[in-house]
N, C-alpha and C. Protein backbone atom coordinates (compact mmCIF):
# COMPACT_ATOMS: atom_id res chain seq x y z
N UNK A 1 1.91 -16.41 9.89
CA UNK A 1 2.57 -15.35 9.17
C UNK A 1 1.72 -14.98 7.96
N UNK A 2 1.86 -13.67 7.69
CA UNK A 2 0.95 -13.03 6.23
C UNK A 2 1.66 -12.67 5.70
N UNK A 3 2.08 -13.41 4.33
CA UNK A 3 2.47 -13.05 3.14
C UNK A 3 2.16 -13.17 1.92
N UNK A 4 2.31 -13.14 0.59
CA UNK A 4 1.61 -13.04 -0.07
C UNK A 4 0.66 -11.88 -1.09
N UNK A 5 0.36 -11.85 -2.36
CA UNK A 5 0.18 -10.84 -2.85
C UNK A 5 -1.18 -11.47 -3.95
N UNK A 6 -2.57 -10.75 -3.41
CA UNK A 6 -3.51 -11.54 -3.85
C UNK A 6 -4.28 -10.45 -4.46
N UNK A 7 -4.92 -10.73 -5.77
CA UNK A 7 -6.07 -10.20 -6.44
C UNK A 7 -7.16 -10.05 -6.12
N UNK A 8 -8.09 -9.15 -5.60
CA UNK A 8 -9.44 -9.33 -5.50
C UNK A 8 -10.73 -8.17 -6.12
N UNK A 9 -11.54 -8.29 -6.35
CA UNK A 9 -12.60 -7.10 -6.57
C UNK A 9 -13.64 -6.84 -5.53
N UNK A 10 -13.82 -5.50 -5.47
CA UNK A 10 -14.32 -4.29 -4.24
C UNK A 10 -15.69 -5.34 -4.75
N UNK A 11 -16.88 -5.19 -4.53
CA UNK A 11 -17.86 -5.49 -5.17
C UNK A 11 -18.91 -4.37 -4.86
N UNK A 12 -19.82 -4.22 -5.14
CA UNK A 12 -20.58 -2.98 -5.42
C UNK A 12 -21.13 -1.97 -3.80
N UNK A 13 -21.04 -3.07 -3.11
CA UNK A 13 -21.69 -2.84 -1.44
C UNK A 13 -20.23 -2.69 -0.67
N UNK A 14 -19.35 -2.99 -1.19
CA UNK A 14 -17.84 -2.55 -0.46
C UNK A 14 -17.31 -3.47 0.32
N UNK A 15 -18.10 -4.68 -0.06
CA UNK A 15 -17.49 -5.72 0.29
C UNK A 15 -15.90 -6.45 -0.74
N UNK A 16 -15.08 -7.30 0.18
CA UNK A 16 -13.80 -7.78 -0.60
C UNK A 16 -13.58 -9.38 0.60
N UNK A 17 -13.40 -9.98 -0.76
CA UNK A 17 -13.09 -11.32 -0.30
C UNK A 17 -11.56 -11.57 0.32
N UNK A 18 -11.61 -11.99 1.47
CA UNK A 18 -10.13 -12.06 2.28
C UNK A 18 -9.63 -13.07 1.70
N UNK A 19 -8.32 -13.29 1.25
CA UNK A 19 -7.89 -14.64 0.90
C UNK A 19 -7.61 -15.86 1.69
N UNK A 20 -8.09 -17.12 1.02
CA UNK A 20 -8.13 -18.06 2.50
C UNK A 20 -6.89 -18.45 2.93
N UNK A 21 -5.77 -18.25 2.22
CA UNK A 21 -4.52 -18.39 2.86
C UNK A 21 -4.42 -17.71 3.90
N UNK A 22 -5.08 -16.52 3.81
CA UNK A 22 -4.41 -15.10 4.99
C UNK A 22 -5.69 -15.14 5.77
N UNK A 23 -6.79 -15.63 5.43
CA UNK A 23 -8.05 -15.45 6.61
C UNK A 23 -8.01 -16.67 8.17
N UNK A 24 -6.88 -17.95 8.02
CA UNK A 24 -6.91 -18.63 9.40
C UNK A 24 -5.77 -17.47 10.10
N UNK A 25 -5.09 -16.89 9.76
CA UNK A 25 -3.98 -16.27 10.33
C UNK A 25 -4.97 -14.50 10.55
N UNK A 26 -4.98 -14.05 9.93
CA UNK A 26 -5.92 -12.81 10.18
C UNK A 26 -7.37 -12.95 11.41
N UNK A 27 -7.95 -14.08 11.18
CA UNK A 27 -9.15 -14.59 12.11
C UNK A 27 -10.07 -14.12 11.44
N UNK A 28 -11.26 -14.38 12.06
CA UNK A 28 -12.81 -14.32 11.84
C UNK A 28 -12.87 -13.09 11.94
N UNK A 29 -12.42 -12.36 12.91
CA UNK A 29 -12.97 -10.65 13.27
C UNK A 29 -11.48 -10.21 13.11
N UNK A 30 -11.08 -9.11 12.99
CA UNK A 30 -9.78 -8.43 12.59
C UNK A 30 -10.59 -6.79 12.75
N UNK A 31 -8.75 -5.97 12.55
CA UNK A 31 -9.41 -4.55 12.33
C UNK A 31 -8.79 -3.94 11.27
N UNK A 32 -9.30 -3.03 10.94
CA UNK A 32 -9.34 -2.92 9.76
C UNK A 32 -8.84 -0.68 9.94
N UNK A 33 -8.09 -0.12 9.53
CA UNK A 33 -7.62 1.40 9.58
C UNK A 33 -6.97 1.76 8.32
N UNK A 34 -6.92 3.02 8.74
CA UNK A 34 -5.49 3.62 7.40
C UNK A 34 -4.67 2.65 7.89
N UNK A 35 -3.75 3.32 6.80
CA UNK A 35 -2.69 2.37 6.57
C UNK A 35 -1.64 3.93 5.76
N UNK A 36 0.04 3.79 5.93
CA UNK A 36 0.68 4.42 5.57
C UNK A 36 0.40 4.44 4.11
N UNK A 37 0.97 5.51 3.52
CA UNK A 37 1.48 4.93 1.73
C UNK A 37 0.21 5.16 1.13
N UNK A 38 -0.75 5.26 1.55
CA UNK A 38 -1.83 5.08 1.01
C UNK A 38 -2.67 4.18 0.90
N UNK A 39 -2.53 2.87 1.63
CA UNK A 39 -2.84 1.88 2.18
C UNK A 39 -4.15 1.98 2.82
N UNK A 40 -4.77 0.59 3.50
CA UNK A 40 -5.44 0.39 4.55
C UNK A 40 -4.75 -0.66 5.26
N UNK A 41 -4.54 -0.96 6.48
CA UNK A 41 -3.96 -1.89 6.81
C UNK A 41 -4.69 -2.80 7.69
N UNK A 42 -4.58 -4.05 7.66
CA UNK A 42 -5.70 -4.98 8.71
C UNK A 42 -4.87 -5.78 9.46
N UNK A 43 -5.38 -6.10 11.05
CA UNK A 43 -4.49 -6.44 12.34
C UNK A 43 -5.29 -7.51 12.78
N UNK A 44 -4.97 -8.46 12.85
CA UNK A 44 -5.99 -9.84 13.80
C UNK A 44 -5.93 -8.89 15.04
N UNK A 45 -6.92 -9.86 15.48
CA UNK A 45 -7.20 -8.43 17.38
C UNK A 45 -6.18 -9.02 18.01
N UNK A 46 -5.09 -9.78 18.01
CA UNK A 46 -4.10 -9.83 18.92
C UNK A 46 -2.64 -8.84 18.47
N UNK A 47 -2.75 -8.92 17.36
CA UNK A 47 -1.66 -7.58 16.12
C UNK A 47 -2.15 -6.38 16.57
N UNK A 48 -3.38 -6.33 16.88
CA UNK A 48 -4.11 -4.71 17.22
C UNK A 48 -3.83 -4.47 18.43
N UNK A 49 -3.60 -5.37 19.38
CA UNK A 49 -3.68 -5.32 20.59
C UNK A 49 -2.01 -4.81 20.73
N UNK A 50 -1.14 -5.42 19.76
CA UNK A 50 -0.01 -5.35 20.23
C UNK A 50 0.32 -3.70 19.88
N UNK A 51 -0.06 -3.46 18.75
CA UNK A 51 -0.16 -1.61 17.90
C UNK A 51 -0.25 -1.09 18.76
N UNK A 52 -1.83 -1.33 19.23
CA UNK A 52 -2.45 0.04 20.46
C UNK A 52 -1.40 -0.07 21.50
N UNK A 53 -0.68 -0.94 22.07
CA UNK A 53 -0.04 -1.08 23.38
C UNK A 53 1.08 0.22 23.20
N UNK A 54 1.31 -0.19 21.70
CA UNK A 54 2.83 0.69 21.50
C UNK A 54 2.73 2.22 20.94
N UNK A 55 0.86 2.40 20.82
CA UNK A 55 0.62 3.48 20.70
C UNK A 55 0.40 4.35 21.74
N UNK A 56 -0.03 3.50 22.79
CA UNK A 56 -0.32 3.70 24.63
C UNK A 56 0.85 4.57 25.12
N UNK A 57 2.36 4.57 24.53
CA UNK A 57 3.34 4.07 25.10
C UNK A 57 3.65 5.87 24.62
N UNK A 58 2.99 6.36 23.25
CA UNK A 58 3.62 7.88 22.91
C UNK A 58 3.13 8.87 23.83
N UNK A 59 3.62 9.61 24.23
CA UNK A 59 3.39 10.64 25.07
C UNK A 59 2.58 11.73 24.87
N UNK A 60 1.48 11.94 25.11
CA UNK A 60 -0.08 12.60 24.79
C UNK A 60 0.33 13.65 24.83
N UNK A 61 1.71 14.43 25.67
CA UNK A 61 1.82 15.79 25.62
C UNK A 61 2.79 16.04 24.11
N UNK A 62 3.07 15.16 23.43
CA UNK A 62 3.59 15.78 21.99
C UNK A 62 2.25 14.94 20.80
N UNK A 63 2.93 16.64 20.40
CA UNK A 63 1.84 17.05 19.11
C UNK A 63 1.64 15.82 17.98
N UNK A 64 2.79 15.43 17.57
CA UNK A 64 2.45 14.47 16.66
C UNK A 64 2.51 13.39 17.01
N UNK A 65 2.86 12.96 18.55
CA UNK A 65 2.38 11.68 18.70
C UNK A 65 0.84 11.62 18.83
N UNK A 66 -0.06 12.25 19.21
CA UNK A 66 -1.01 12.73 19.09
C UNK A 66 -1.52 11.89 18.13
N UNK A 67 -0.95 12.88 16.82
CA UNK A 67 -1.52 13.33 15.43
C UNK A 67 -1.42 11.56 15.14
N UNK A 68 -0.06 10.81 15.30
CA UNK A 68 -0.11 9.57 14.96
C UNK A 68 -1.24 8.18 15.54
N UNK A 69 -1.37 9.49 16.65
CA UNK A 69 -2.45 8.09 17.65
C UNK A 69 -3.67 8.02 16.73
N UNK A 70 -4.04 9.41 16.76
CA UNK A 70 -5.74 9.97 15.87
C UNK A 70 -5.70 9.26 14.45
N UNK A 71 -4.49 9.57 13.84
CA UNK A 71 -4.16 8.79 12.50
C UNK A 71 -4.96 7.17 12.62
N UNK A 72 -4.60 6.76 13.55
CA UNK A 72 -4.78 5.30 13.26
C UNK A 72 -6.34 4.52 14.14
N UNK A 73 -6.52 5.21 15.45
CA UNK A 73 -7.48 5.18 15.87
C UNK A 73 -9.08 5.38 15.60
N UNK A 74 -8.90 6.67 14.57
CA UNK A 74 -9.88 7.48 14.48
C UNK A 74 -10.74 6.63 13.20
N UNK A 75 -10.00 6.22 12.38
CA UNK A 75 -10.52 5.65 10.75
C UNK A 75 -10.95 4.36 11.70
N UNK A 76 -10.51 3.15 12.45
CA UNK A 76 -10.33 2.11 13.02
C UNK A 76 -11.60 1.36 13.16
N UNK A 77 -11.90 0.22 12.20
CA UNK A 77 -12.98 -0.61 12.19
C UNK A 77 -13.07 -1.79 12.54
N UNK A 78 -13.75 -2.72 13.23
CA UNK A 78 -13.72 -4.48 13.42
C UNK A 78 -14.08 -4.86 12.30
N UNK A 79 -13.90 -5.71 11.67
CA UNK A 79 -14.62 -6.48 10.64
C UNK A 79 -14.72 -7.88 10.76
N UNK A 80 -15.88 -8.33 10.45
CA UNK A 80 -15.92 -9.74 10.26
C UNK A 80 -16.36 -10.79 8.94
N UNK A 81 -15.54 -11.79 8.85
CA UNK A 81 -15.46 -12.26 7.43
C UNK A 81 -17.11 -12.96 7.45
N UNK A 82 -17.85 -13.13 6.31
CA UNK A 82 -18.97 -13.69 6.46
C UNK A 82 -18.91 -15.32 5.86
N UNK A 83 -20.05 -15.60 5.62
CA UNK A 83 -20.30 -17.39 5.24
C UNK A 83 -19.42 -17.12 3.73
N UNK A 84 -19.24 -15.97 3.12
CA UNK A 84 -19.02 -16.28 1.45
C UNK A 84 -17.48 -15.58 1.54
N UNK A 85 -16.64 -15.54 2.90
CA UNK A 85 -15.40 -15.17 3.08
C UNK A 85 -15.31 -13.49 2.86
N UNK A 86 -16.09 -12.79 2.70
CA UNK A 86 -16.31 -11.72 2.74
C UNK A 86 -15.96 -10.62 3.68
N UNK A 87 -15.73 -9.03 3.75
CA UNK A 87 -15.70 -8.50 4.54
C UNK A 87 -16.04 -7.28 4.09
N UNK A 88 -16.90 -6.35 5.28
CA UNK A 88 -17.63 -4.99 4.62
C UNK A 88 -16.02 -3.75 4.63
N UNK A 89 -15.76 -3.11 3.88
CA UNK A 89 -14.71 -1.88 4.29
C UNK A 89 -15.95 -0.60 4.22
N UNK A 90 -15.57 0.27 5.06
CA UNK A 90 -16.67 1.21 5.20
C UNK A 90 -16.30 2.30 4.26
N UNK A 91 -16.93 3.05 3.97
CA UNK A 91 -16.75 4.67 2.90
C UNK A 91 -15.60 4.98 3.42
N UNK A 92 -15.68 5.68 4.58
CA UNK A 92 -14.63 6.57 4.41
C UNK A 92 -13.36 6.18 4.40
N UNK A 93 -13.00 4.82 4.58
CA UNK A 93 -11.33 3.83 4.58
C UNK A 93 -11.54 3.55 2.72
N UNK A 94 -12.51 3.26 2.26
CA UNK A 94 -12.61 3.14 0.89
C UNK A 94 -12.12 4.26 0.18
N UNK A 95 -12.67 5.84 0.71
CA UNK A 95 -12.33 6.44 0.19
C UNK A 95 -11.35 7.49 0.69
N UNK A 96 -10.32 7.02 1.37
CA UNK A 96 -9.08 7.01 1.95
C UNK A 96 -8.31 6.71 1.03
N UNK A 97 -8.13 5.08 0.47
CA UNK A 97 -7.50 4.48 0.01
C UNK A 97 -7.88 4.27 -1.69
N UNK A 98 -8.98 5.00 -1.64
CA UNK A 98 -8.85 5.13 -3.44
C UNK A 98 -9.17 3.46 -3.87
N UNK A 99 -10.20 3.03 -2.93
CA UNK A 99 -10.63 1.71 -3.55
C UNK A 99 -11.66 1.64 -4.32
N UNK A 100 -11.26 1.30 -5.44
CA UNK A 100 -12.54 1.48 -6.29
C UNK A 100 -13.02 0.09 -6.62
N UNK A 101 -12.51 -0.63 -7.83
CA UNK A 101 -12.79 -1.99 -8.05
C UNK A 101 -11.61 -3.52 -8.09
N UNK A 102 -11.09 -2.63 -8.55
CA UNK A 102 -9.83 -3.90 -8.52
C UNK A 102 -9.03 -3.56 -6.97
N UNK A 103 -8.58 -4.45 -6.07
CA UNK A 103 -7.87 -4.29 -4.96
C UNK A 103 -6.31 -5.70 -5.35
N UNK A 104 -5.69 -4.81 -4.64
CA UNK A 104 -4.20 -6.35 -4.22
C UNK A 104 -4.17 -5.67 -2.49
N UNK A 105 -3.86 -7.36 -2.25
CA UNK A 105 -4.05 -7.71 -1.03
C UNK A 105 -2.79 -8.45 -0.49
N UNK A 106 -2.01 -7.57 0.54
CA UNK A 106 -0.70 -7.99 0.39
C UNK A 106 -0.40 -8.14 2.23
N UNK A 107 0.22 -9.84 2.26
CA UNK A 107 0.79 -10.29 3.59
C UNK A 107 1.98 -9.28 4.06
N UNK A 108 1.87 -8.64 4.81
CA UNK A 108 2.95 -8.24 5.39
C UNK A 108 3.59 -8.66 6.64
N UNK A 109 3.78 -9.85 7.04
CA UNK A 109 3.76 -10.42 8.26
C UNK A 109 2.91 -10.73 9.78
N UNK A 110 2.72 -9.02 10.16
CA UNK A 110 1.67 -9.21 11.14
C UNK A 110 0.52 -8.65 10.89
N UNK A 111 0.63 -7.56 9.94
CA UNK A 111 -0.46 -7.14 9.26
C UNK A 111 -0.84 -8.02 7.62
N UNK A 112 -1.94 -7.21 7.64
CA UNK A 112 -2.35 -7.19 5.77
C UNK A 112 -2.37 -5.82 5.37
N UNK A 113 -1.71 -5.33 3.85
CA UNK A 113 -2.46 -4.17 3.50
C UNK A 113 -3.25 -4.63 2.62
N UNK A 114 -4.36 -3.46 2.12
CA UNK A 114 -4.89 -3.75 1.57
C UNK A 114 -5.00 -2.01 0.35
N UNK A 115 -4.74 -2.09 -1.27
CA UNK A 115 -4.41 -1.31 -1.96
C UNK A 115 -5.20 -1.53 -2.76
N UNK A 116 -5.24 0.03 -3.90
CA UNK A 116 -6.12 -0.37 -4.84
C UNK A 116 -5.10 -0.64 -6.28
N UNK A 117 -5.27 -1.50 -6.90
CA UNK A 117 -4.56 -1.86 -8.14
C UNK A 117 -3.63 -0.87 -8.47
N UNK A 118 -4.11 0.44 -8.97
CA UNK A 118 -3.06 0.91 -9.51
C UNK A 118 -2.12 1.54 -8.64
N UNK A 119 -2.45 2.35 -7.35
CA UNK A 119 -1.86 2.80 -6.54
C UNK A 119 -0.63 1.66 -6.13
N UNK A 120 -0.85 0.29 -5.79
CA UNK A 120 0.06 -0.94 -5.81
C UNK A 120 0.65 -0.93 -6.62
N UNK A 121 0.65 -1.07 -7.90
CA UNK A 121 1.38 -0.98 -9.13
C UNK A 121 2.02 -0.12 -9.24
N UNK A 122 1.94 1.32 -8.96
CA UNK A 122 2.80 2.24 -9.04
C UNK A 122 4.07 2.31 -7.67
N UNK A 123 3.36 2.15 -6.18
CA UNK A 123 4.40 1.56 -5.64
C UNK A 123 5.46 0.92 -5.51
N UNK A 124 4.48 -0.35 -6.03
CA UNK A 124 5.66 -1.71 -6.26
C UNK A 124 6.98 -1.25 -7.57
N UNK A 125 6.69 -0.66 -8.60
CA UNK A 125 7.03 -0.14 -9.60
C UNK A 125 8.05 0.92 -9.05
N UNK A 126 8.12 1.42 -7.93
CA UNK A 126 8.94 2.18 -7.47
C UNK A 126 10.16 2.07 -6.30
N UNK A 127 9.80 0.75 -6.11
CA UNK A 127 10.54 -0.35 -5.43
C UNK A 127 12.05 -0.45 -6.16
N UNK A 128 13.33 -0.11 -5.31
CA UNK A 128 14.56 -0.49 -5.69
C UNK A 128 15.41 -1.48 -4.56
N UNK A 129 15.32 -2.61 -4.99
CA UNK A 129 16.02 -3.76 -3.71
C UNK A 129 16.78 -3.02 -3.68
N UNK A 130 17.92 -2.41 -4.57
CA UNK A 130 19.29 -2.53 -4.12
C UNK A 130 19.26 -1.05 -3.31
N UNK A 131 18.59 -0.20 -3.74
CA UNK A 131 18.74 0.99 -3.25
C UNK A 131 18.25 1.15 -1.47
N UNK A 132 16.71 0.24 -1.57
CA UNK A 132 16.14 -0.47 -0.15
C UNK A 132 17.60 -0.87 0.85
N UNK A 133 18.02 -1.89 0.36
CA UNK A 133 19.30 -2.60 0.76
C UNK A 133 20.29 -1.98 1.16
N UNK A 134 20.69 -0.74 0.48
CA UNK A 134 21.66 -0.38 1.10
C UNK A 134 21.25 0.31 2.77
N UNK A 135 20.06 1.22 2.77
CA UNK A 135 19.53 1.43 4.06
C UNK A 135 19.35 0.75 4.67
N UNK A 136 18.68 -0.75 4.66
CA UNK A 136 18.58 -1.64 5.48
C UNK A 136 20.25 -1.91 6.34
N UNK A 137 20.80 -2.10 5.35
CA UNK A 137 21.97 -2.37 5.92
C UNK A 137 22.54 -1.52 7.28
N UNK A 138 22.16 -0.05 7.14
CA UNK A 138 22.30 0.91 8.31
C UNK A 138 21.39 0.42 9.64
N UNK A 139 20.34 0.00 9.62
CA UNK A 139 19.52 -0.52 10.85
C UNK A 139 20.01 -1.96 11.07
N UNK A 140 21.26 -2.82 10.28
CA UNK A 140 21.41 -3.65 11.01
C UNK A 140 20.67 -4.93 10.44
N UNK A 141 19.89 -4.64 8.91
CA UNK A 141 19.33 -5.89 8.36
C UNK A 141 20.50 -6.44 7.30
């Protein structure tokens, strides 16, 4: 499971250190896409495997399932952690997600996102349990 909410810095080549709590559960190679919210989000290749299946599944003749497949496909990178726990994010997911130097790096169960400081901060900052809660409650959580 990935959870957890970790500090890290972009470093000049666009590399970011995976945290070792979340790197035996994420794996050696993972993938790496947008992400909602403004996010990037990262999938061990068996999490990816399970996404694409259920992306397989939208019907090519509507428009925005489409638009949702391209969304996630199109940005869609492998990455692999190196000897110094490292991993490259490429330009254009960097500059997707408004990563500049400071990143938080957050478990979300089967994924990771991955945010840039302030964009997280302003999120999280906009976070209401109780207000969350009451919707949850309609789906049954």
């Amino acid at each position: 499971m990935l959870i957890g909410e970790y500090e890290h810095s972009l470093d000049t080549k666009g590399r970011l250190i995976m945290p070792a709590k979340l790197r035996e559960t994420i794996g050696e190679k993972f993938i790496v896409t947008k992400g909602l919210d403004g996010c990037l989000f990262a999938f061990s290749l068996v999490e990816w495997a399970n996404f694409e299946q259920k992306l397989r599944t939208l019907p090519i003749s509507n428009k925005d399932a489409r638009a949702f497949s391209r969304f996630f496909f199109a940005g869609a990178i492998e990455c692999e952690i190196d000897k110094q726990g490292r991993f490259l994010i490429s330009s254009n997911l960097r500059e997707f997600a408004n990563l500049d130097k400071d990143i938080i790096i957050v478990g979300m169960d089967s994924r990771i996102e991955i945010w840039s400081k302030d964009k997280w901060q302003q999120c999280d900052s906009d976070i209401s349990a109780d207000d969350i809660a009451e919707k949850m409650e309609m789906l049954g959580i």
